[in-house]
PDB file of N, CA and C in Angstrom:
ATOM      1  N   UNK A   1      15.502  10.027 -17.631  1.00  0.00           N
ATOM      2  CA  UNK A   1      15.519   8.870 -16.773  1.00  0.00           C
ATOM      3  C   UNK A   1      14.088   8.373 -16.639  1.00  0.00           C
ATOM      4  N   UNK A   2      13.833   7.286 -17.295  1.00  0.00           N
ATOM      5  CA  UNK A   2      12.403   6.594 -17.188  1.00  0.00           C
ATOM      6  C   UNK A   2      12.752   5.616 -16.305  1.00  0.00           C
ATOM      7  N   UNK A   3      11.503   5.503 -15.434  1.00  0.00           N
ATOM      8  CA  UNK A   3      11.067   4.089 -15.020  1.00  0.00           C
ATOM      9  C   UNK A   3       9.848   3.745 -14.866  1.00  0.00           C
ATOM     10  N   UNK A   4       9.519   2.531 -14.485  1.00  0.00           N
ATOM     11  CA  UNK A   4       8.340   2.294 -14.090  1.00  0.00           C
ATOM     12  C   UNK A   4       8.235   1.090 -13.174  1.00  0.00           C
ATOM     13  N   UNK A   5       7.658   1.394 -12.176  1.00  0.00           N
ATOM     14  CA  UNK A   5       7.724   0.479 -10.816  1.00  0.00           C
ATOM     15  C   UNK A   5       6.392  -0.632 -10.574  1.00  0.00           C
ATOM     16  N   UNK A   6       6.504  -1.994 -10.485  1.00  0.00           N
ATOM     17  CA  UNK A   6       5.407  -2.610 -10.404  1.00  0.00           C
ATOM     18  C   UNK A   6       6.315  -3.691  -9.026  1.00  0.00           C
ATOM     19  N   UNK A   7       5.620  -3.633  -7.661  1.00  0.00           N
ATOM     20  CA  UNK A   7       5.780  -4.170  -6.741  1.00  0.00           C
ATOM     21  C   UNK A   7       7.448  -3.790  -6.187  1.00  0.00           C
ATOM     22  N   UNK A   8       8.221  -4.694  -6.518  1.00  0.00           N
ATOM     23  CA  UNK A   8       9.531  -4.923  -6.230  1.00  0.00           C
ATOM     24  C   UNK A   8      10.511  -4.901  -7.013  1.00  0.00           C
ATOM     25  N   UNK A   9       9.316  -4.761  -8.252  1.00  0.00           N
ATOM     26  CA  UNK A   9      10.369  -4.605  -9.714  1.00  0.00           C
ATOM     27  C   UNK A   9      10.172  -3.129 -10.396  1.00  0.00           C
ATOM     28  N   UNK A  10      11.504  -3.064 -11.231  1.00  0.00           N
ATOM     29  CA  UNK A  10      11.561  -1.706 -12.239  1.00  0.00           C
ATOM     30  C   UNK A  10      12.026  -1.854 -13.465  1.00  0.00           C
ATOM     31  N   UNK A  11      11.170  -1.329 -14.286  1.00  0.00           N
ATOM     32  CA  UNK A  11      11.887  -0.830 -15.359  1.00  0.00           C
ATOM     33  C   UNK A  11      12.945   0.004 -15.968  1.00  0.00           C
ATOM     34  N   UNK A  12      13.699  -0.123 -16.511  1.00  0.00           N
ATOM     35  CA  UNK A  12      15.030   1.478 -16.680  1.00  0.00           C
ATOM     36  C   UNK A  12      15.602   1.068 -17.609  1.00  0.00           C
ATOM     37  N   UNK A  13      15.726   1.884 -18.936  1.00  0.00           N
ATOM     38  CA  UNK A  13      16.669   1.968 -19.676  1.00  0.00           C
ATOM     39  C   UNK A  13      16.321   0.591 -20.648  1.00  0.00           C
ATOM     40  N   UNK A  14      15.714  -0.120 -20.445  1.00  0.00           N
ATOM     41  CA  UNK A  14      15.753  -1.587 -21.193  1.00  0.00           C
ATOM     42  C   UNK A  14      15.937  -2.632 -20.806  1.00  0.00           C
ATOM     43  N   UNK A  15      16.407  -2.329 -19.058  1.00  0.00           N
ATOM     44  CA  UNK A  15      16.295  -3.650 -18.558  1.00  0.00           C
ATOM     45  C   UNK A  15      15.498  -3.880 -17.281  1.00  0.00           C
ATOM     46  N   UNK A  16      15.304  -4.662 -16.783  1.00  0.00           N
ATOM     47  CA  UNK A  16      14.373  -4.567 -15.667  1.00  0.00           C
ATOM     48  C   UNK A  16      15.397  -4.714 -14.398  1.00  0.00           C
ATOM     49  N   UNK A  17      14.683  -3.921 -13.224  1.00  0.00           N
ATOM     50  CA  UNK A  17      15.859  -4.267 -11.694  1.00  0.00           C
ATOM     51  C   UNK A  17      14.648  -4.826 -10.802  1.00  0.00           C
ATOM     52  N   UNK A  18      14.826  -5.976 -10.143  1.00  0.00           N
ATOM     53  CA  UNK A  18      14.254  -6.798  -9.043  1.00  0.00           C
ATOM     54  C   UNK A  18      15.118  -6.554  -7.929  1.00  0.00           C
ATOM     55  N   UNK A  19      14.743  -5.156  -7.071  1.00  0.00           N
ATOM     56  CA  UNK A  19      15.066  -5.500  -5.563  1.00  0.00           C
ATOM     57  C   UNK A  19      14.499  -6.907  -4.640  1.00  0.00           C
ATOM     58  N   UNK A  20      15.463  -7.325  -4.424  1.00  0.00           N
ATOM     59  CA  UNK A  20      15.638  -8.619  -3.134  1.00  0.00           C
ATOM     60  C   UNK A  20      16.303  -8.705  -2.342  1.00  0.00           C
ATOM     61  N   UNK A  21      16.166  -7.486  -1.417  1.00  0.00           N
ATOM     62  CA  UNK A  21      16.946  -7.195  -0.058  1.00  0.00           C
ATOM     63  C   UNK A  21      16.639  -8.471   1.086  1.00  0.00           C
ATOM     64  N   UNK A  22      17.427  -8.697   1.346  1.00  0.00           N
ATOM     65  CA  UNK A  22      17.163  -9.679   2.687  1.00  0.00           C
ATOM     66  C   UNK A  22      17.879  -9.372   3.695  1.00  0.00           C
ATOM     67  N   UNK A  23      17.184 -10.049   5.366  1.00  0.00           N
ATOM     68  CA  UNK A  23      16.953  -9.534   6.603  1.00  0.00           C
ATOM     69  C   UNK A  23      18.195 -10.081   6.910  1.00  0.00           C
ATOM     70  N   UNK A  24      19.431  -9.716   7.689  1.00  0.00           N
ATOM     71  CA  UNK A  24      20.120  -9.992   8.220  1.00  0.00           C
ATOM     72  C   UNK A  24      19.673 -11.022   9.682  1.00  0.00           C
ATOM     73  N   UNK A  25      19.706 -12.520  10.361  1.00  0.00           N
ATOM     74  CA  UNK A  25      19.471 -12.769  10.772  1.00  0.00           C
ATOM     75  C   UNK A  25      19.860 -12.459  12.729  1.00  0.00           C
ATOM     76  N   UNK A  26      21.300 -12.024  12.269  1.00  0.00           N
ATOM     77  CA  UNK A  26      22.040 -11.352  13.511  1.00  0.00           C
ATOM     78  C   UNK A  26      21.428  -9.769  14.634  1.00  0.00           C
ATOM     79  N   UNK A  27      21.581  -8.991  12.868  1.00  0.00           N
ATOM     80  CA  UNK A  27      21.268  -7.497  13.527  1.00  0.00           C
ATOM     81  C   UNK A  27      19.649  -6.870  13.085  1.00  0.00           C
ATOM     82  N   UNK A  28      18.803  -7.552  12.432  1.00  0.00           N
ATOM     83  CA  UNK A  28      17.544  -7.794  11.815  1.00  0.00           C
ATOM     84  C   UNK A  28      17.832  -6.756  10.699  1.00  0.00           C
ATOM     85  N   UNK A  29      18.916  -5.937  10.163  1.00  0.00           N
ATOM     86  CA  UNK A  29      19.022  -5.165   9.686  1.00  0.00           C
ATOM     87  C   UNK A  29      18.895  -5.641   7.571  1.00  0.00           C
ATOM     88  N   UNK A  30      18.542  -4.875   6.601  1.00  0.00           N
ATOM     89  CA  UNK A  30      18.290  -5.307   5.696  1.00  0.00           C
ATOM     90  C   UNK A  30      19.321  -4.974   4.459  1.00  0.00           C
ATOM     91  N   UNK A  31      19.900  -5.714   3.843  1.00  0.00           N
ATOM     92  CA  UNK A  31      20.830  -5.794   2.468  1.00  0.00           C
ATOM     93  C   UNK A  31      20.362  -5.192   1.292  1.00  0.00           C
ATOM     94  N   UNK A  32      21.055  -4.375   0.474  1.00  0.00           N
ATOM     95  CA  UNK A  32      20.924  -4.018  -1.073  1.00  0.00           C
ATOM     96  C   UNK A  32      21.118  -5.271  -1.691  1.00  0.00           C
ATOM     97  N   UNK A  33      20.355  -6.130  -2.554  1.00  0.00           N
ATOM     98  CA  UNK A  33      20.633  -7.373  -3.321  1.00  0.00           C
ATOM     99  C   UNK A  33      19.610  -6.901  -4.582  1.00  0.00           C
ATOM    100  N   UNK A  34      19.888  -6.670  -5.770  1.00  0.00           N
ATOM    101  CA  UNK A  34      19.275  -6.699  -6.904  1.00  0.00           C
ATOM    102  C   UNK A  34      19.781  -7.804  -8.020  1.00  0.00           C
ATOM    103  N   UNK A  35      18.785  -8.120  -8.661  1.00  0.00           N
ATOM    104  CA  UNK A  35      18.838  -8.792 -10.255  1.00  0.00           C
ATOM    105  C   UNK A  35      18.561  -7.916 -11.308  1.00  0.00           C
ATOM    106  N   UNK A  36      19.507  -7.987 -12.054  1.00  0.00           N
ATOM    107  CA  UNK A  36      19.169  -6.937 -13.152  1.00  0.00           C
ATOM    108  C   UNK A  36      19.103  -7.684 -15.086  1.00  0.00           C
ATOM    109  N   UNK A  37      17.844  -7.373 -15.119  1.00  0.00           N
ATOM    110  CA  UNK A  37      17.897  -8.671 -16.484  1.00  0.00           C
ATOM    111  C   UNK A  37      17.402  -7.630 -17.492  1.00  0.00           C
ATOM    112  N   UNK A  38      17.849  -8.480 -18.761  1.00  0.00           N
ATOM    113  CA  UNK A  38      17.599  -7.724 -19.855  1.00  0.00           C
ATOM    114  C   UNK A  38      16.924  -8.779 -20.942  1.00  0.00           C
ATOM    115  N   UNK A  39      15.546  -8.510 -21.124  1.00  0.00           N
ATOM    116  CA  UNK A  39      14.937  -9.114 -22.216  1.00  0.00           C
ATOM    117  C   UNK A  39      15.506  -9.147 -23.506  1.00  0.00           C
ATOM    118  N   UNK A  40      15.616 -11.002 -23.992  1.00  0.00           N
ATOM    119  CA  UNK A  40      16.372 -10.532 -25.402  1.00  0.00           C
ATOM    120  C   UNK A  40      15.139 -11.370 -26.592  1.00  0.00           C
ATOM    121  N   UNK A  41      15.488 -11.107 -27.620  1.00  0.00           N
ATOM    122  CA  UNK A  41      14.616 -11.873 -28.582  1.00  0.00           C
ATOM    123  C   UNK A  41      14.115 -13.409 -27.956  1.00  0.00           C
ATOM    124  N   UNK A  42      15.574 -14.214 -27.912  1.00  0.00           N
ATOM    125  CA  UNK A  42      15.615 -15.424 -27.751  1.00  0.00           C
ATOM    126  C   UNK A  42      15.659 -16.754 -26.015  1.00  0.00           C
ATOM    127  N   UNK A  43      15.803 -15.173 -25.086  1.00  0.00           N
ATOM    128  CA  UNK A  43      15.730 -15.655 -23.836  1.00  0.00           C
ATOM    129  C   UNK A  43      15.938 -14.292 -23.088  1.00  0.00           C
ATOM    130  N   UNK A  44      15.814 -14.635 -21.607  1.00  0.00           N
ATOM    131  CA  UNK A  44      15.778 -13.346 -20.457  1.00  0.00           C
ATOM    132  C   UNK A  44      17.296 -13.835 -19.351  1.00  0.00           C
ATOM    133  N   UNK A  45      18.023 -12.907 -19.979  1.00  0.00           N
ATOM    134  CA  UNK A  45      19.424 -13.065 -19.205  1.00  0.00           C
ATOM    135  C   UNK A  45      19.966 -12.104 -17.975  1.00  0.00           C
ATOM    136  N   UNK A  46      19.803 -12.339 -17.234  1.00  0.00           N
ATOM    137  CA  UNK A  46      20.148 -12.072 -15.779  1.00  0.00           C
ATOM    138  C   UNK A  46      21.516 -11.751 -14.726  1.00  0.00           C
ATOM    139  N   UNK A  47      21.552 -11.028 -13.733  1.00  0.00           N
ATOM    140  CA  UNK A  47      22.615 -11.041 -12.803  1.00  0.00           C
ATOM    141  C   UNK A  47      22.798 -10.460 -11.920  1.00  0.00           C
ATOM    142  N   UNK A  48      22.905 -10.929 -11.096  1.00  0.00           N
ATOM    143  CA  UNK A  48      22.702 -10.957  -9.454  1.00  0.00           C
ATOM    144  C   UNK A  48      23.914  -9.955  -9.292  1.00  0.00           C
ATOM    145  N   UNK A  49      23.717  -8.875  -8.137  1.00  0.00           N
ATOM    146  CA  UNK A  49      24.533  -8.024  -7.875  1.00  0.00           C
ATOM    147  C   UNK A  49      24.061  -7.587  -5.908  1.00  0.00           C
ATOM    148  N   UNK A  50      24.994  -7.157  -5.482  1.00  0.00           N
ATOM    149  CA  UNK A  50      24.740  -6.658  -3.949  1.00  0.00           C
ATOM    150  C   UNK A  50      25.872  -5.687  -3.999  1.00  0.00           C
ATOM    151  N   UNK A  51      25.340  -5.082  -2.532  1.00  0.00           N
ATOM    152  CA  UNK A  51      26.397  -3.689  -1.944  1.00  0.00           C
ATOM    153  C   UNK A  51      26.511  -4.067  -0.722  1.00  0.00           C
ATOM    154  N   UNK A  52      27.317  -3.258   0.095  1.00  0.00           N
ATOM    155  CA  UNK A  52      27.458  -3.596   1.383  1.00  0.00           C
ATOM    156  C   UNK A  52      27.004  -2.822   2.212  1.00  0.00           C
ATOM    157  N   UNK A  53      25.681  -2.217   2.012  1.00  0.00           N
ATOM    158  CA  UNK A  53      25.361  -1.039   3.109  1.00  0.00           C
ATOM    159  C   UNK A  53      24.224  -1.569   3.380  1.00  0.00           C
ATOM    160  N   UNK A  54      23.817  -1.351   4.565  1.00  0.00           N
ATOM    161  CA  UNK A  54      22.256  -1.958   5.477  1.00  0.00           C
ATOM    162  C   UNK A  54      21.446  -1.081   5.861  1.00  0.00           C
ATOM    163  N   UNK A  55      20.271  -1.547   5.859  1.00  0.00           N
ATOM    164  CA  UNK A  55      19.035  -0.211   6.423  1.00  0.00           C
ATOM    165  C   UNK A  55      18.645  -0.589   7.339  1.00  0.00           C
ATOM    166  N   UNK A  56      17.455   0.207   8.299  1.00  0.00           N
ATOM    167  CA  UNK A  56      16.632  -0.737   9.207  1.00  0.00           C
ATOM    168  C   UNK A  56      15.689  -1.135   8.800  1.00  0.00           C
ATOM    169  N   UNK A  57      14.828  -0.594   7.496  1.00  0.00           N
ATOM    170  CA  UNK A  57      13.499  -1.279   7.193  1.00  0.00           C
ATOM    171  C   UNK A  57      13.548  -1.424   5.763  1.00  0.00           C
ATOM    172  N   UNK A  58      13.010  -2.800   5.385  1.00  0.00           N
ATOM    173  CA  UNK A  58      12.747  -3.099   4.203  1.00  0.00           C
ATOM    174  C   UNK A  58      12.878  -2.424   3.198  1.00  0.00           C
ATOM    175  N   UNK A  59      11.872  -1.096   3.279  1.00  0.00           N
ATOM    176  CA  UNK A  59      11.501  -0.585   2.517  1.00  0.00           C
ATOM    177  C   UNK A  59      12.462   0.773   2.158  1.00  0.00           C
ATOM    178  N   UNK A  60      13.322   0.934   3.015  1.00  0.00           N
ATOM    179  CA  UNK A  60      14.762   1.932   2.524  1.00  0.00           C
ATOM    180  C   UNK A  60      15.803   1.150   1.925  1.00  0.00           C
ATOM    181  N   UNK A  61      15.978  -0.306   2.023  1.00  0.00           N
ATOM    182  CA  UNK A  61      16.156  -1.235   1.579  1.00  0.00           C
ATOM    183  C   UNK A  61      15.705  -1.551   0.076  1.00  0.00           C
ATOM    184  N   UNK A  62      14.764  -1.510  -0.238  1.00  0.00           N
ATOM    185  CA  UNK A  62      14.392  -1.624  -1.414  1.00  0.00           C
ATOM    186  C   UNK A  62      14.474   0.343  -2.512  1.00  0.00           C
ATOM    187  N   UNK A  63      14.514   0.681  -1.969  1.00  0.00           N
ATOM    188  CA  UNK A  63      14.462   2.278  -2.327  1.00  0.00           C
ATOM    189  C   UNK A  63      16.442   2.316  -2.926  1.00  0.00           C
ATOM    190  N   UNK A  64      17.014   2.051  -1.899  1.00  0.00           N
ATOM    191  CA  UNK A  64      18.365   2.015  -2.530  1.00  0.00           C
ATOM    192  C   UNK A  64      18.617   0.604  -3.345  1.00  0.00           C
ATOM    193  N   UNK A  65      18.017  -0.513  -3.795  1.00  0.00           N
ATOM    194  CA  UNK A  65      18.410  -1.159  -4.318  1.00  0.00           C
ATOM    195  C   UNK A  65      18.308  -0.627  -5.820  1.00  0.00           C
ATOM    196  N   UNK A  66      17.059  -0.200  -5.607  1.00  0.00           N
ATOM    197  CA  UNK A  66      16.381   0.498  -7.366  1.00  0.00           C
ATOM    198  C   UNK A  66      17.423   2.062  -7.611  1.00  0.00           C
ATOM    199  N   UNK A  67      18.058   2.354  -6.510  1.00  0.00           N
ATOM    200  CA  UNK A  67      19.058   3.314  -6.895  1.00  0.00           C
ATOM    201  C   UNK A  67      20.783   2.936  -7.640  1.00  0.00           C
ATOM    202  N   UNK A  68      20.564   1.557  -6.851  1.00  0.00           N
ATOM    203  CA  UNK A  68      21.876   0.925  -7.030  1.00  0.00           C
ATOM    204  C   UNK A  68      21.797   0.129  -8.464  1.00  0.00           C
ATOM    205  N   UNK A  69      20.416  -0.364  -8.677  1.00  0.00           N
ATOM    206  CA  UNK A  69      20.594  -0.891 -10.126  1.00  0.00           C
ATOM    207  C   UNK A  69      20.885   0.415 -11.201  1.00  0.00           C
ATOM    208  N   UNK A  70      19.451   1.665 -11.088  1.00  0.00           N
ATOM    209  CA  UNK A  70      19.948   2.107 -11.859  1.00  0.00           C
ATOM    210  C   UNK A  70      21.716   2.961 -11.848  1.00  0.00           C
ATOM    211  N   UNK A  71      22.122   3.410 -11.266  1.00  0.00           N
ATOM    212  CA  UNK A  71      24.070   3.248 -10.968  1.00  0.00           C
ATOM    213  C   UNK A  71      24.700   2.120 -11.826  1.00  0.00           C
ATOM    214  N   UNK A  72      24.314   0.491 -11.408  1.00  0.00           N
ATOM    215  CA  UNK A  72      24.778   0.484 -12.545  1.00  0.00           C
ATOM    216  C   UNK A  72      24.190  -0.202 -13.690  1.00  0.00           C
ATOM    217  N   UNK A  73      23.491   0.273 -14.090  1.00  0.00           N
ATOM    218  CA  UNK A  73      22.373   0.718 -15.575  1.00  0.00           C
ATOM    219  C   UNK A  73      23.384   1.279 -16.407  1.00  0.00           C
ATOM    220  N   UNK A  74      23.497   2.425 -15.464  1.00  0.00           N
ATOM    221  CA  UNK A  74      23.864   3.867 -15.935  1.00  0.00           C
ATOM    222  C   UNK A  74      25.907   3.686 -16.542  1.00  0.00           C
ATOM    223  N   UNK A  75      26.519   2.601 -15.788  1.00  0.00           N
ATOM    224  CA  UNK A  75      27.800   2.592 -16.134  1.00  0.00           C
ATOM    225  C   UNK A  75      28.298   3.561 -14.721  1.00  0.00           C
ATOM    226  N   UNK A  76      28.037   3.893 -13.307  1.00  0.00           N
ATOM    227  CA  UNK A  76      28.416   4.703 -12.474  1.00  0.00           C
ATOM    228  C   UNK A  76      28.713   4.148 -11.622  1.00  0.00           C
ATOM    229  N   UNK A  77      29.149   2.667 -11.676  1.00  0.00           N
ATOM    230  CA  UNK A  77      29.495   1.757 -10.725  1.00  0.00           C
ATOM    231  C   UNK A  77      31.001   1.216 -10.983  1.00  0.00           C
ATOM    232  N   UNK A  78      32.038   0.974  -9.868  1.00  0.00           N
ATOM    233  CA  UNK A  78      33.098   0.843 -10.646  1.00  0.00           C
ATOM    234  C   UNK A  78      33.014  -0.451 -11.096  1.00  0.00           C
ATOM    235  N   UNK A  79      32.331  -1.414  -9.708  1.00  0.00           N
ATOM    236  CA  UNK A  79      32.791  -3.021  -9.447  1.00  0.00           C
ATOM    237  C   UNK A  79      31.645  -3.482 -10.550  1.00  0.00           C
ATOM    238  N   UNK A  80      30.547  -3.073 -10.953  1.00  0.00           N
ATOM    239  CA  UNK A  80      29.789  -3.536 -11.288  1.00  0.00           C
ATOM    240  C   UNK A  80      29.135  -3.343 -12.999  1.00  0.00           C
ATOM    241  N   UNK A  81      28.763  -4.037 -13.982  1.00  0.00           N
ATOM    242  CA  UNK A  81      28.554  -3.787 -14.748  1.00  0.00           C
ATOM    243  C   UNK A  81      27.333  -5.087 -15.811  1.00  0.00           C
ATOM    244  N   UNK A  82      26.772  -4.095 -16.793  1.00  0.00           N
ATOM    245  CA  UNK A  82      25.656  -5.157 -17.540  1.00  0.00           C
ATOM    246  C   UNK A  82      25.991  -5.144 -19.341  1.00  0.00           C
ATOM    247  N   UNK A  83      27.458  -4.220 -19.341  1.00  0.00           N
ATOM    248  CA  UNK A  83      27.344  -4.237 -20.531  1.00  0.00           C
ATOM    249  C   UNK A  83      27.381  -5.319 -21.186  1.00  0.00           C
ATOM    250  N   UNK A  84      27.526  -6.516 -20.995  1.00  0.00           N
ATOM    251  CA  UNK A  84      27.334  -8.188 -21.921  1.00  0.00           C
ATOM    252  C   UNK A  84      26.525  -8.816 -21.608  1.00  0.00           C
ATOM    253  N   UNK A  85      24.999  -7.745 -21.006  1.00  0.00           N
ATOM    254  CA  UNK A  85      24.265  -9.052 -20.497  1.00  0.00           C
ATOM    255  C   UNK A  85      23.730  -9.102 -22.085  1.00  0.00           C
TER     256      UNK A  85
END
């Protein structure tokens, strides 16, 4: 399992995961929201994915998003998948 982490983004497997958790405006509480793209010869193709579980701070927030991409990277997700990106 490789990665490599620069800010908000990761590397894994060949494609990159962009955690973009955002603040719930109600309970200030924060969302799993990742993009998971895969560099191709001819363009950079993309797709937006979320979960439904909340943290209190950002930054556990972003810790499970990079868990949740790689899940489904990995094919360990039922709802979710990148095999046609």
């Amino acid at each position: 399992m490789k990665g490599n982490r620069q800010m908000d983004k990761m590397s894994y497997n060949g494609y990159e995961i962009m955690a973009v958790p955002y603040q719930l405006a109600d309970s200030g509480e924060w969302t799993v929201n990742v993009v998971i793209s895969k560099h191709r010869t001819d363009a950079v193709v993309s797709r937006q994915f979320s979960a439904g579980e909340k943290f209190r701070t950002k930054q556990e927030a972003i810790q499970h998003c990079f868990a949740f991409g790689r899940q489904i990277i990995d094919g360990e997700s039922e709802s979710c998948a990148v095999v046609d990106l």
